[in-house]
PDB file of N, CA and C in Angstrom:
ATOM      1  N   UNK A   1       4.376 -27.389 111.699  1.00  0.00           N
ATOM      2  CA  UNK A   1       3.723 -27.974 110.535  1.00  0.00           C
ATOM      3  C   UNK A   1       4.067 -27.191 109.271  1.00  0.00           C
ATOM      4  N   UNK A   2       3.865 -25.830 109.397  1.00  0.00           N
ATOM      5  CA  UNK A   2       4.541 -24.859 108.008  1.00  0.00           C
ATOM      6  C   UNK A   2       6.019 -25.300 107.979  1.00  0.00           C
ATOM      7  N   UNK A   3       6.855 -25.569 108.339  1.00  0.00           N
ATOM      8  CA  UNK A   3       7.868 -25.639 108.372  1.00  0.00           C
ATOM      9  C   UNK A   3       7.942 -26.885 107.617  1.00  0.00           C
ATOM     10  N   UNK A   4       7.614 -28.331 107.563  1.00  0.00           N
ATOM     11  CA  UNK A   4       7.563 -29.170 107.129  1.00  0.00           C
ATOM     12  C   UNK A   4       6.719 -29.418 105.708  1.00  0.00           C
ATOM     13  N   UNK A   5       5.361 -28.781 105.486  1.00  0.00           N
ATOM     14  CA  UNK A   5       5.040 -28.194 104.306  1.00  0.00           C
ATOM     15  C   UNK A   5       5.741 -27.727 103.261  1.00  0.00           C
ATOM     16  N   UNK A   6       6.625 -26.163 104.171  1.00  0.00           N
ATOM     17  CA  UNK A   6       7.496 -25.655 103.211  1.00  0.00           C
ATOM     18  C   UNK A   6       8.826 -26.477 102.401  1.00  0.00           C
ATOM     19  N   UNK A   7       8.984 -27.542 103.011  1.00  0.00           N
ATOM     20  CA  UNK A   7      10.101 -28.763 102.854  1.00  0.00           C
ATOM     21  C   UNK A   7       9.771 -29.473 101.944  1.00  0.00           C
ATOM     22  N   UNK A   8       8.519 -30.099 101.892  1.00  0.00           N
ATOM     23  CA  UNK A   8       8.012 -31.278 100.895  1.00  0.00           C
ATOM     24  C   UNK A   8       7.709 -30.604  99.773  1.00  0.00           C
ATOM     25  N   UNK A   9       6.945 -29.334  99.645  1.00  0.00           N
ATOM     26  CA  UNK A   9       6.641 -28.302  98.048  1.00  0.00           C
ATOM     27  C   UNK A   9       8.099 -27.875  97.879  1.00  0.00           C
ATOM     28  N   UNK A  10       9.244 -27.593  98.313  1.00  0.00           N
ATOM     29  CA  UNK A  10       9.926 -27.106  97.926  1.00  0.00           C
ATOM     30  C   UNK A  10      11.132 -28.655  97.373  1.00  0.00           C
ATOM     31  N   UNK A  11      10.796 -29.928  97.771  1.00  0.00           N
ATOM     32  CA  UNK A  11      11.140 -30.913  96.832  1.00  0.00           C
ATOM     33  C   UNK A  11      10.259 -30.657  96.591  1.00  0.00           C
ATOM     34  N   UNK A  12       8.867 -31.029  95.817  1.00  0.00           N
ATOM     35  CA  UNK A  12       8.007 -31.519  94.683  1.00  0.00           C
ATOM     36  C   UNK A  12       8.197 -30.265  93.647  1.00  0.00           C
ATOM     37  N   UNK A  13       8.980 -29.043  93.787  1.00  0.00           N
ATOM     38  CA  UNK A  13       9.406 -27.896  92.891  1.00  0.00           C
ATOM     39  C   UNK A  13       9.889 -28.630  91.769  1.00  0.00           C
ATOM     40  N   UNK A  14      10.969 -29.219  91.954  1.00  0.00           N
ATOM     41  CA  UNK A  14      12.144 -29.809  90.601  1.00  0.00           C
ATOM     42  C   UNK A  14      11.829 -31.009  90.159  1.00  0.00           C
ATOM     43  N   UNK A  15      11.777 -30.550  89.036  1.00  0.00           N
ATOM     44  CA  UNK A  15      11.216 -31.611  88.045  1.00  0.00           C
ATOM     45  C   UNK A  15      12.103 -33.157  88.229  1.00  0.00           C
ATOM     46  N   UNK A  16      13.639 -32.997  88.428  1.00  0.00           N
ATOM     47  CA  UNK A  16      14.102 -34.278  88.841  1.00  0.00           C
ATOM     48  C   UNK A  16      13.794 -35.423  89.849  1.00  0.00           C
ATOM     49  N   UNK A  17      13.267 -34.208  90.832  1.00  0.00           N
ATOM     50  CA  UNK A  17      13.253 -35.054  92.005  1.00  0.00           C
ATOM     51  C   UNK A  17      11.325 -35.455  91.849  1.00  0.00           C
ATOM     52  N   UNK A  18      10.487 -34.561  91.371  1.00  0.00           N
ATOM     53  CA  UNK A  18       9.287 -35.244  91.050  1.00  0.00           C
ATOM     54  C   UNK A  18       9.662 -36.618  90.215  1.00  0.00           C
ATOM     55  N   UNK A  19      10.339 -36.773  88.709  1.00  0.00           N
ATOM     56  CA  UNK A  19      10.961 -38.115  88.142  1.00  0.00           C
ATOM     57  C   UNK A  19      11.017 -39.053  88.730  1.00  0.00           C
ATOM     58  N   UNK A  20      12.134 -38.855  89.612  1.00  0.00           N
ATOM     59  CA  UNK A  20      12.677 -39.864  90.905  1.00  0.00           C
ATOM     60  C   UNK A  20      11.778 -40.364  91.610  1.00  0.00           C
ATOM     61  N   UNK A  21      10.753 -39.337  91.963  1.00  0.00           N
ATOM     62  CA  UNK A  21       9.676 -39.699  92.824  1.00  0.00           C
ATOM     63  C   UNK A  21       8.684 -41.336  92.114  1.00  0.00           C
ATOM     64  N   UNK A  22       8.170 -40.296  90.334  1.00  0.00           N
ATOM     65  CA  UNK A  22       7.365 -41.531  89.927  1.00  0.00           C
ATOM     66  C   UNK A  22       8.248 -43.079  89.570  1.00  0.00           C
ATOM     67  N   UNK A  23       9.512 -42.916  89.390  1.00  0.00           N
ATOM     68  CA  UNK A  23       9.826 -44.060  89.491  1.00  0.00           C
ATOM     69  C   UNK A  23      10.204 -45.249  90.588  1.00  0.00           C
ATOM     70  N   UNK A  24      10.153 -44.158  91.905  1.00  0.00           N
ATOM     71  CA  UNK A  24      10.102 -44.997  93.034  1.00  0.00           C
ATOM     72  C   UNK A  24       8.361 -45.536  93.285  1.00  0.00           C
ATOM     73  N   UNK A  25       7.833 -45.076  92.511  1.00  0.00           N
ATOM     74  CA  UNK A  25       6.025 -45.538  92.620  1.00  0.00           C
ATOM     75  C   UNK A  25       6.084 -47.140  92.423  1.00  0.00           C
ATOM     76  N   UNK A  26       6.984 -47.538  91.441  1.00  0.00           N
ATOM     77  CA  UNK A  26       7.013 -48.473  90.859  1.00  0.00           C
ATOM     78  C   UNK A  26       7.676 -49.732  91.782  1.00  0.00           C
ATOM     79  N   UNK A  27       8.551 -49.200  92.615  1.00  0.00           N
ATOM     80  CA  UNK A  27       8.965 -50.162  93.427  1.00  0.00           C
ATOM     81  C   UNK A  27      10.680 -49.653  94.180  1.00  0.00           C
ATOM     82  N   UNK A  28      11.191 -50.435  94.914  1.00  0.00           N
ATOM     83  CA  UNK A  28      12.161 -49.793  95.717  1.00  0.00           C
ATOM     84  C   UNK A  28      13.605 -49.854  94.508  1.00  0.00           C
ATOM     85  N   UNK A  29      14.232 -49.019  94.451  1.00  0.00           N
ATOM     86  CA  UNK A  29      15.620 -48.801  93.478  1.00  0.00           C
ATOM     87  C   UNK A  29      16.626 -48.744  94.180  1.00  0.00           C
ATOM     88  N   UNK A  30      17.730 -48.850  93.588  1.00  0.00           N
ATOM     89  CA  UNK A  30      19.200 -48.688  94.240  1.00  0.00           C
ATOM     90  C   UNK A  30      19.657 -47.538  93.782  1.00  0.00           C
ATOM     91  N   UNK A  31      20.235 -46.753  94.760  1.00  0.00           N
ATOM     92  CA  UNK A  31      20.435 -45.338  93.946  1.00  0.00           C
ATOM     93  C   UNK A  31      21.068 -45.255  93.008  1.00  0.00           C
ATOM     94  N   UNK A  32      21.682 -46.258  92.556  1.00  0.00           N
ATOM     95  CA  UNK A  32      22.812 -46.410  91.192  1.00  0.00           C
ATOM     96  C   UNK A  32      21.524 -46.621  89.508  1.00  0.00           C
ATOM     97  N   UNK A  33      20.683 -47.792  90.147  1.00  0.00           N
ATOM     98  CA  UNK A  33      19.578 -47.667  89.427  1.00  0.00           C
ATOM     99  C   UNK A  33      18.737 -46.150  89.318  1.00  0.00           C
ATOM    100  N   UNK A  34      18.434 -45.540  90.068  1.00  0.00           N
ATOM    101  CA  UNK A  34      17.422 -43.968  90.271  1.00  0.00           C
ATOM    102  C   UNK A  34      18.418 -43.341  89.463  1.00  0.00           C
ATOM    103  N   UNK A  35      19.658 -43.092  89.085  1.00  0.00           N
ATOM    104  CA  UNK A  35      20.301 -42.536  88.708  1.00  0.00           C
ATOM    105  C   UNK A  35      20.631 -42.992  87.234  1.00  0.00           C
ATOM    106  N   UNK A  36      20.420 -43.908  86.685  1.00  0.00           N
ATOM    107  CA  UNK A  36      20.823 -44.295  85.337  1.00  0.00           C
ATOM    108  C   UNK A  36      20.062 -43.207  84.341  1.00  0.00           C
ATOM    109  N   UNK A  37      18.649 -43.002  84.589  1.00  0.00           N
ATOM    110  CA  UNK A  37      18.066 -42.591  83.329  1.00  0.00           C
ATOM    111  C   UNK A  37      18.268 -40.771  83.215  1.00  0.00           C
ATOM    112  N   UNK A  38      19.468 -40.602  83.987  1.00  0.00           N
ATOM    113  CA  UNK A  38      19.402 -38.924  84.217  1.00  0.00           C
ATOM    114  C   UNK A  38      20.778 -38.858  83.798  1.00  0.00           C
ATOM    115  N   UNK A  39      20.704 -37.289  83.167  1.00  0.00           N
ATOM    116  CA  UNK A  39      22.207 -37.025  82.485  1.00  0.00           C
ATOM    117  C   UNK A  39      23.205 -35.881  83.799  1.00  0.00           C
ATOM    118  N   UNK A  40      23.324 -36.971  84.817  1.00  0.00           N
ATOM    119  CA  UNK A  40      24.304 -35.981  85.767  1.00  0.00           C
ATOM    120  C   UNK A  40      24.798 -37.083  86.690  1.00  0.00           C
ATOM    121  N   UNK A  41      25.854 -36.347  87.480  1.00  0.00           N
ATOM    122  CA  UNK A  41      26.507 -37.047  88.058  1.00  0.00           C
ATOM    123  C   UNK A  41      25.413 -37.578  88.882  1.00  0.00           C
ATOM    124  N   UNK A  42      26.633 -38.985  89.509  1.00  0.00           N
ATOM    125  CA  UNK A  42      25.823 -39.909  91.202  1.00  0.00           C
ATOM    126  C   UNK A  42      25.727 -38.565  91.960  1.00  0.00           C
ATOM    127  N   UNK A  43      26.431 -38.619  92.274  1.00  0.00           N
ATOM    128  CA  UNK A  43      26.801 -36.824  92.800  1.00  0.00           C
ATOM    129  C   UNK A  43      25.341 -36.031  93.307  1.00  0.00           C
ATOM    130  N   UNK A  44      24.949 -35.622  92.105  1.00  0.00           N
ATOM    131  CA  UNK A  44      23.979 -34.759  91.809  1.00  0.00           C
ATOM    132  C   UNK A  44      22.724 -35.717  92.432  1.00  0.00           C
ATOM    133  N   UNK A  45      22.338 -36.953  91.505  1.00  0.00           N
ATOM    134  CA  UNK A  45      21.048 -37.416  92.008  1.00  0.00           C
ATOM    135  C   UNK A  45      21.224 -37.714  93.913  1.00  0.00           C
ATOM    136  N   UNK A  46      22.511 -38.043  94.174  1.00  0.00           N
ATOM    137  CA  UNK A  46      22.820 -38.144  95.753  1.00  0.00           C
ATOM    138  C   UNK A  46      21.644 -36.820  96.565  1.00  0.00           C
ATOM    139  N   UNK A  47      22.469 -35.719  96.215  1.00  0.00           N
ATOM    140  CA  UNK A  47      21.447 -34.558  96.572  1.00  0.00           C
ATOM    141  C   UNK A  47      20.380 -34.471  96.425  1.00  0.00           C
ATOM    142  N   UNK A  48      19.992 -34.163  95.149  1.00  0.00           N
ATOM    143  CA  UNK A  48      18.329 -34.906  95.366  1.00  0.00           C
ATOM    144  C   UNK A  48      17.445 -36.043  95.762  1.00  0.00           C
ATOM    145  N   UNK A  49      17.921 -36.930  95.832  1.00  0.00           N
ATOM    146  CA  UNK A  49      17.642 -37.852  96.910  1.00  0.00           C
ATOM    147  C   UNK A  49      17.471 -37.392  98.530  1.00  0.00           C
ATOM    148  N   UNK A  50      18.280 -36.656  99.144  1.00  0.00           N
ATOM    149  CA  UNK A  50      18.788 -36.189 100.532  1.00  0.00           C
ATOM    150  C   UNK A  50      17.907 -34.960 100.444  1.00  0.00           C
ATOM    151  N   UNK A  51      17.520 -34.229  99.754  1.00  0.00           N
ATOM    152  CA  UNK A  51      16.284 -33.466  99.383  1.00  0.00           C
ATOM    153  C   UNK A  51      14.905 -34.074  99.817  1.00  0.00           C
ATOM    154  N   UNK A  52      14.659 -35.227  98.764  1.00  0.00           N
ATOM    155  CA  UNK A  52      13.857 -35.846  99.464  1.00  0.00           C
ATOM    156  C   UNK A  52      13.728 -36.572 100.423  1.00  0.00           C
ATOM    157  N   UNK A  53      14.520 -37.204 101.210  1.00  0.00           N
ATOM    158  CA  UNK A  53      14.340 -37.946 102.066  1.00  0.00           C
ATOM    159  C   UNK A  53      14.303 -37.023 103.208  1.00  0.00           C
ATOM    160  N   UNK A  54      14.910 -35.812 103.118  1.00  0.00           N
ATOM    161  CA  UNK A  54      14.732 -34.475 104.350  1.00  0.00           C
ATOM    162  C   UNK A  54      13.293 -34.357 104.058  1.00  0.00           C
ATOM    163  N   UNK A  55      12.413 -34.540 103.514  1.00  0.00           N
ATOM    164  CA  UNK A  55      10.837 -33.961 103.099  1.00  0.00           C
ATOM    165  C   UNK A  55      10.081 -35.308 103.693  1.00  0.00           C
ATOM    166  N   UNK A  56      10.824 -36.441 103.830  1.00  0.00           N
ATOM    167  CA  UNK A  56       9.921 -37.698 104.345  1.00  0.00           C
ATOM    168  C   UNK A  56       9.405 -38.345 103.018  1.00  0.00           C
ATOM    169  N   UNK A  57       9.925 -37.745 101.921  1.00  0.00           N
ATOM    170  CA  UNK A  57       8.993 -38.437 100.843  1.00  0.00           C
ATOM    171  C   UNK A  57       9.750 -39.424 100.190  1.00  0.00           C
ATOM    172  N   UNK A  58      11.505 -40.097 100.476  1.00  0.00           N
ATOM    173  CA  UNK A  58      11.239 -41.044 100.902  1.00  0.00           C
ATOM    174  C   UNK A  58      12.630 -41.569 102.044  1.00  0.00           C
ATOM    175  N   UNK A  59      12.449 -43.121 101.901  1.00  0.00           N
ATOM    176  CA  UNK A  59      13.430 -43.259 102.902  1.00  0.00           C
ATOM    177  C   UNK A  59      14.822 -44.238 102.455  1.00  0.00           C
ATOM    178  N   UNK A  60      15.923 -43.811 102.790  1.00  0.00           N
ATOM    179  CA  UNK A  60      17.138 -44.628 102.387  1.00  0.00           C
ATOM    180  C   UNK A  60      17.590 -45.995 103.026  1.00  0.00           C
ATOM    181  N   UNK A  61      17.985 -46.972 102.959  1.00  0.00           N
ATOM    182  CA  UNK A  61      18.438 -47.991 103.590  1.00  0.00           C
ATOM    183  C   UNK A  61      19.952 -48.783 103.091  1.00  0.00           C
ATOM    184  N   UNK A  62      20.639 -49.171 103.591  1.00  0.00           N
ATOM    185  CA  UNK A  62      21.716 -49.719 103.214  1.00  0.00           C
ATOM    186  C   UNK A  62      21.450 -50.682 103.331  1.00  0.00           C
ATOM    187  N   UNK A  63      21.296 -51.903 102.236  1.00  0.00           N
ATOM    188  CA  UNK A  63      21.431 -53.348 102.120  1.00  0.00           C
ATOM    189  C   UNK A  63      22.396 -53.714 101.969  1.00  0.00           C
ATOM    190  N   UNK A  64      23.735 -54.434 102.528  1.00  0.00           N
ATOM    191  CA  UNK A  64      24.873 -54.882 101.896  1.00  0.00           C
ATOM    192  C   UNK A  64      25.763 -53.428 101.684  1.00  0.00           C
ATOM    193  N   UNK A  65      26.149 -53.488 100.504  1.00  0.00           N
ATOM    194  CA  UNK A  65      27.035 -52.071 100.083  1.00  0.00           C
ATOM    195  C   UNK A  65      26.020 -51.709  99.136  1.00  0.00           C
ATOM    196  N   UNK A  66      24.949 -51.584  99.164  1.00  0.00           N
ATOM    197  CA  UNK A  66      23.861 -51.262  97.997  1.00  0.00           C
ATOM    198  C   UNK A  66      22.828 -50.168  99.144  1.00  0.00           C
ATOM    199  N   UNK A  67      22.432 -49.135  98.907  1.00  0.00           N
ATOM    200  CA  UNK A  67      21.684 -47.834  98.886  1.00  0.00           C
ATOM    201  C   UNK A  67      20.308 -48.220  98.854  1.00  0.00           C
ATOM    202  N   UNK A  68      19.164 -48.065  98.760  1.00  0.00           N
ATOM    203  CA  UNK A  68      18.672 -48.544  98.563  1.00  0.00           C
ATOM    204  C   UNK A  68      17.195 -47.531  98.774  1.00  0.00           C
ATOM    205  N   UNK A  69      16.551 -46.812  97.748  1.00  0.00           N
ATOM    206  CA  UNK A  69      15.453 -45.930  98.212  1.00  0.00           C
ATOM    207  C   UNK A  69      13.871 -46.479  98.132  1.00  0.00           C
ATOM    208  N   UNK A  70      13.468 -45.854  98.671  1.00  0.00           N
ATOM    209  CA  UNK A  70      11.514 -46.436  98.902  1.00  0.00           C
ATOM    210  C   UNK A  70      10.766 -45.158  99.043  1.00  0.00           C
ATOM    211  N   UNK A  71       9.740 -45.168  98.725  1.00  0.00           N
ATOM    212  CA  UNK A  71       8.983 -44.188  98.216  1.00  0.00           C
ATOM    213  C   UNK A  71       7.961 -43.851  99.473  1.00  0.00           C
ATOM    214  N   UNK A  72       7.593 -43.027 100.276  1.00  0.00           N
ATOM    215  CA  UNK A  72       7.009 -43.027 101.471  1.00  0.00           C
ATOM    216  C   UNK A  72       5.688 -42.081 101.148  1.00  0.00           C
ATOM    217  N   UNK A  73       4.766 -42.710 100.292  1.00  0.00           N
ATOM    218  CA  UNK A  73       3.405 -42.251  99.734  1.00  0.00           C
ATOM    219  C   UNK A  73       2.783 -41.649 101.045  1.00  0.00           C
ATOM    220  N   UNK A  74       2.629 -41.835 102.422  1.00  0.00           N
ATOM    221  CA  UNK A  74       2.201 -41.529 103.020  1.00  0.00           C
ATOM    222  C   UNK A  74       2.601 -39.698 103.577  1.00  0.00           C
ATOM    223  N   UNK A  75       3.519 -39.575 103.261  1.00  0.00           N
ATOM    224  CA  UNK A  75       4.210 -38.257 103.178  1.00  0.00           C
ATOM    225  C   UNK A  75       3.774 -36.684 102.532  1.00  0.00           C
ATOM    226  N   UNK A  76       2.960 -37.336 101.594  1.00  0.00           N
ATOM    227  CA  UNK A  76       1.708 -36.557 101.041  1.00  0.00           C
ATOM    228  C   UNK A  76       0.664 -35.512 101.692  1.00  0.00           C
ATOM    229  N   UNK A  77       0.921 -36.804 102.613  1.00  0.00           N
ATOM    230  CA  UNK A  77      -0.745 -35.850 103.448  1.00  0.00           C
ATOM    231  C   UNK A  77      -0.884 -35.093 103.959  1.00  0.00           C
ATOM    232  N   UNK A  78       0.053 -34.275 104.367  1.00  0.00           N
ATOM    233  CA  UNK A  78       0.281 -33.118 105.014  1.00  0.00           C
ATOM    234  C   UNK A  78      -0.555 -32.157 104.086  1.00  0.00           C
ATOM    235  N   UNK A  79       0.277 -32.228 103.092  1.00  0.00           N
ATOM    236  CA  UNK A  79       0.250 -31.542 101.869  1.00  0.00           C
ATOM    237  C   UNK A  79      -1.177 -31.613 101.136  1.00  0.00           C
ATOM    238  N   UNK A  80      -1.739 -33.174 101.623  1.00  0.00           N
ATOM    239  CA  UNK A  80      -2.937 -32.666 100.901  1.00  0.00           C
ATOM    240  C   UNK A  80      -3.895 -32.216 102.222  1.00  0.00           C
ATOM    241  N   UNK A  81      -4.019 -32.539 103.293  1.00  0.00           N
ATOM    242  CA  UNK A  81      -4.494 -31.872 104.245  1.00  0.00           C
ATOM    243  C   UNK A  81      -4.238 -30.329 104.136  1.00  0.00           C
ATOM    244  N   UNK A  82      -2.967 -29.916 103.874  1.00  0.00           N
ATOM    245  CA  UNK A  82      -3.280 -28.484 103.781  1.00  0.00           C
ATOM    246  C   UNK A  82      -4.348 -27.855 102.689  1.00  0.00           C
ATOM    247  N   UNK A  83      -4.059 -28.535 101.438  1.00  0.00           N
ATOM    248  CA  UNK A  83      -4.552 -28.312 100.318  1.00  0.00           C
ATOM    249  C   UNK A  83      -5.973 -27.992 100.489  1.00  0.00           C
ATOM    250  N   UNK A  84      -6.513 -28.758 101.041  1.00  0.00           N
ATOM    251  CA  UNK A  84      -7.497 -29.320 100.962  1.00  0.00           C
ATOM    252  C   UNK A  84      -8.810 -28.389 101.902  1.00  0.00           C
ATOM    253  N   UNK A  85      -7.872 -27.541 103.011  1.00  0.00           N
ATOM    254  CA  UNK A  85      -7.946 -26.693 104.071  1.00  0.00           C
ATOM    255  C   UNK A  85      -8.488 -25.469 102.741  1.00  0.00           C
ATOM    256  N   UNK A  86      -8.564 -25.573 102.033  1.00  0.00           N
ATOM    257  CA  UNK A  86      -9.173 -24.272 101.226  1.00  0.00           C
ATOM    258  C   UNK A  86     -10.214 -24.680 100.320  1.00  0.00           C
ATOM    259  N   UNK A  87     -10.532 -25.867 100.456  1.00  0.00           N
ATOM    260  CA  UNK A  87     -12.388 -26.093  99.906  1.00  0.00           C
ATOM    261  C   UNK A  87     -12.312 -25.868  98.701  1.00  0.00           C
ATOM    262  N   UNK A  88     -10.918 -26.050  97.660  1.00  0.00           N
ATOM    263  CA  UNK A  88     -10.961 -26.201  96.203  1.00  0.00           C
ATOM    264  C   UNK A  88     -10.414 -27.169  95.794  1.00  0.00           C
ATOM    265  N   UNK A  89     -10.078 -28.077  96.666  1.00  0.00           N
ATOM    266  CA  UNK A  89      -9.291 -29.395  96.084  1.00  0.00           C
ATOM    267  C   UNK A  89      -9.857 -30.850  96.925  1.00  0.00           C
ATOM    268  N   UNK A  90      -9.867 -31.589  95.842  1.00  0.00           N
ATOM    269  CA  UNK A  90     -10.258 -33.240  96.671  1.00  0.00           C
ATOM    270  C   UNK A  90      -9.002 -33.305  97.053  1.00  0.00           C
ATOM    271  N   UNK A  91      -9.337 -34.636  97.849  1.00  0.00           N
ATOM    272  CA  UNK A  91      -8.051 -35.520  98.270  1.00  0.00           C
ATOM    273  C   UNK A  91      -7.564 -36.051  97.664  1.00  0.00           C
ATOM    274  N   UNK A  92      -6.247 -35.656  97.788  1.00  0.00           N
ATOM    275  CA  UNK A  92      -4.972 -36.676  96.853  1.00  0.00           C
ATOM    276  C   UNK A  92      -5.208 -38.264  96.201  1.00  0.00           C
ATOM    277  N   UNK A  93      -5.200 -37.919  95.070  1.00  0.00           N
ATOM    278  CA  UNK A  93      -5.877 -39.732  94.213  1.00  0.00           C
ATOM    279  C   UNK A  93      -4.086 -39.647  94.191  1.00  0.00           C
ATOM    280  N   UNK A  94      -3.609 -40.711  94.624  1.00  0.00           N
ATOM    281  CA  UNK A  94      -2.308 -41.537  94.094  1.00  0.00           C
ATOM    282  C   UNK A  94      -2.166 -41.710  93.054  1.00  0.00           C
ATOM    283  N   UNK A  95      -3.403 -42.876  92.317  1.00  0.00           N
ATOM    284  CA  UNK A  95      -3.216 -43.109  90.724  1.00  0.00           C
ATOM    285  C   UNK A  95      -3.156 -41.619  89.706  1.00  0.00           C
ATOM    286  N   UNK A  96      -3.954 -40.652  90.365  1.00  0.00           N
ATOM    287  CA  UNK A  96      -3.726 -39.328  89.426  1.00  0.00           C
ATOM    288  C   UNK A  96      -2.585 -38.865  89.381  1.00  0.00           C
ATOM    289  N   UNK A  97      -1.869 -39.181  90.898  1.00  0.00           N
ATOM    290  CA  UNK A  97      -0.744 -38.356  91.076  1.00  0.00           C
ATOM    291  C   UNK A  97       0.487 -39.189  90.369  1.00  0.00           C
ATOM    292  N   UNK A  98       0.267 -40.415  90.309  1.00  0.00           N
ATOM    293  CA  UNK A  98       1.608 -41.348  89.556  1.00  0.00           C
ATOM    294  C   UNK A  98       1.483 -40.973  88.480  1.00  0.00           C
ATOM    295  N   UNK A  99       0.060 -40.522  87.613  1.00  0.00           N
ATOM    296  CA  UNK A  99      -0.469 -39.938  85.701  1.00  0.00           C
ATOM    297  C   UNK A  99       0.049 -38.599  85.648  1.00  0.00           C
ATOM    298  N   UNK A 100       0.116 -38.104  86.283  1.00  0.00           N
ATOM    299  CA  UNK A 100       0.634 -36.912  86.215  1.00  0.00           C
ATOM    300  C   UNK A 100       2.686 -36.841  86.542  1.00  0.00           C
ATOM    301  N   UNK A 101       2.723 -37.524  87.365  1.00  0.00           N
ATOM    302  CA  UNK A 101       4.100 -37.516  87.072  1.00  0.00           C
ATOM    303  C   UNK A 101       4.867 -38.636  86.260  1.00  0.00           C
ATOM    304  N   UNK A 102       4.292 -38.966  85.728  1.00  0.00           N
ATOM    305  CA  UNK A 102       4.525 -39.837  84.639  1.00  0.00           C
ATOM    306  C   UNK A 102       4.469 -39.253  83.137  1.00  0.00           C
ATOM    307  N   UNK A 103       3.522 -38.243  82.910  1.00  0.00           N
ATOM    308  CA  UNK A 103       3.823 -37.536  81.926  1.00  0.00           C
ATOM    309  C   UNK A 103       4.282 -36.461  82.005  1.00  0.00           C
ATOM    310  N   UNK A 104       4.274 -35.800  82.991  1.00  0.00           N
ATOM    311  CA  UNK A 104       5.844 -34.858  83.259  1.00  0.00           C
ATOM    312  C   UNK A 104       7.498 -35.143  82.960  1.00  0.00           C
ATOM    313  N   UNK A 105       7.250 -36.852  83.473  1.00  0.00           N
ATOM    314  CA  UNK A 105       8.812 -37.385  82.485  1.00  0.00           C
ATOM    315  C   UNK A 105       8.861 -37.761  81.605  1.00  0.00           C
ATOM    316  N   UNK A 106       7.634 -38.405  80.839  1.00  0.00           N
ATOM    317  CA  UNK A 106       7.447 -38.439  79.061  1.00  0.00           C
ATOM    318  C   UNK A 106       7.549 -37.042  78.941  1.00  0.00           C
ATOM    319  N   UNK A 107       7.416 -35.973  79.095  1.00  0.00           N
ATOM    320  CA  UNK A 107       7.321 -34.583  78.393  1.00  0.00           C
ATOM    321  C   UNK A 107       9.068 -34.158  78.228  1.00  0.00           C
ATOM    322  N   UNK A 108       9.834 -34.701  79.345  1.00  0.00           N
ATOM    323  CA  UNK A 108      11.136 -34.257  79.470  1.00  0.00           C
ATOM    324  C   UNK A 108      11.832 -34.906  78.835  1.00  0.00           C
ATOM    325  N   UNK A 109      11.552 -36.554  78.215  1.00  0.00           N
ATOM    326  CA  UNK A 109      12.497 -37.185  77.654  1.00  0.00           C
ATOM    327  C   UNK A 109      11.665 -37.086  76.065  1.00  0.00           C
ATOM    328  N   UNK A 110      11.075 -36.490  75.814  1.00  0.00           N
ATOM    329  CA  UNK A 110      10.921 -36.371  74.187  1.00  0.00           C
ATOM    330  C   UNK A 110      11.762 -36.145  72.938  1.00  0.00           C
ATOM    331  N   UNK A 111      11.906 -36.634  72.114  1.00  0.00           N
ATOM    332  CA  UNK A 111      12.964 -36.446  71.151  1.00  0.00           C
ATOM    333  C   UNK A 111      12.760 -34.962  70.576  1.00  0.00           C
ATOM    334  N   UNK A 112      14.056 -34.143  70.406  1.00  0.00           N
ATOM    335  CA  UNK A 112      14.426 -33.434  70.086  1.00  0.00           C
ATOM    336  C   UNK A 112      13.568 -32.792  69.147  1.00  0.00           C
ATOM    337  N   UNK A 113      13.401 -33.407  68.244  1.00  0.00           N
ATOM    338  CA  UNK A 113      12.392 -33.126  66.971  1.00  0.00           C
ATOM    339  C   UNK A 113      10.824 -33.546  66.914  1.00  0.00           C
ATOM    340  N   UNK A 114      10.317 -33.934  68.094  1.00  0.00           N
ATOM    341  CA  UNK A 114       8.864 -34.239  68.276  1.00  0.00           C
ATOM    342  C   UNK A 114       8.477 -33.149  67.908  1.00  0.00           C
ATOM    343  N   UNK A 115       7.187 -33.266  67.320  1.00  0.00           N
ATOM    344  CA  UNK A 115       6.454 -31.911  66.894  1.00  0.00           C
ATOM    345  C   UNK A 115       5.349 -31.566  68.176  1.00  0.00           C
ATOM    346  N   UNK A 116       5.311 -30.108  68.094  1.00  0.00           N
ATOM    347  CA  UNK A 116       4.742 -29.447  69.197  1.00  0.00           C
ATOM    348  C   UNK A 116       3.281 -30.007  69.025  1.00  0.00           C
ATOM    349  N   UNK A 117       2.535 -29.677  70.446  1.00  0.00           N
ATOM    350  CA  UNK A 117       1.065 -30.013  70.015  1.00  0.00           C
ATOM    351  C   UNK A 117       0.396 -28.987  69.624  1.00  0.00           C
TER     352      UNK A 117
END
């Protein structure tokens, strides 16, 4: 079980692959799509993808010649079961967790010159 823990926090570390994550909230993507709104190679998001999908958080499919990722919300629970094992945290709200990584990628795509808060 530590072993698999240590897998899923160590994707939810990088801020890309959290991104990736909230936009698979939204519905299933083609990795060509998951990859448009990021400045790096297919290449690169490939790996992070294979990051996550080694963590269970989510899963790949080949439709046709099309890739195809899904978001495996249930993958969580480990994580919040552990969490949770220390009597300072509720259980994982989804909707908090999509608000929160949702403005983690508004924070990253801000214009250059936004003024600080």
């Amino acid at each position: 079980m530590t072993g698999a823990l240590d897998i899923i926090f160590s994707a939810l570390a990088d801020p890309t692959r959290r991104a990736i994550l909230t936009m698979l909230l939204e519905d299933d993507m083609a990795v060509t799509d998951v990859a448009h709104p990021f400045d790096m190679s297919l290449a690169a998001i490939s790996k992070h993808l294979q990051v996550l999908a080694e963590a269970g958080l989510i899963t790949q499919e080949k439709r046709g010649r099309v890739k195809w990722c899904k978001l495996e919300p249930d993958a969580l629970k480990a994580a919040s079961v552990w969490m949770q094992g220390f009597g300072q945290f509720e259980p994982v709200n989804l909707d908090a967790f999509e608000r929160f990584l949702a403005c983690e990628l508004d924070e990253r795509h801000e214009p250059p010159d936004a003024p600080l808060p």
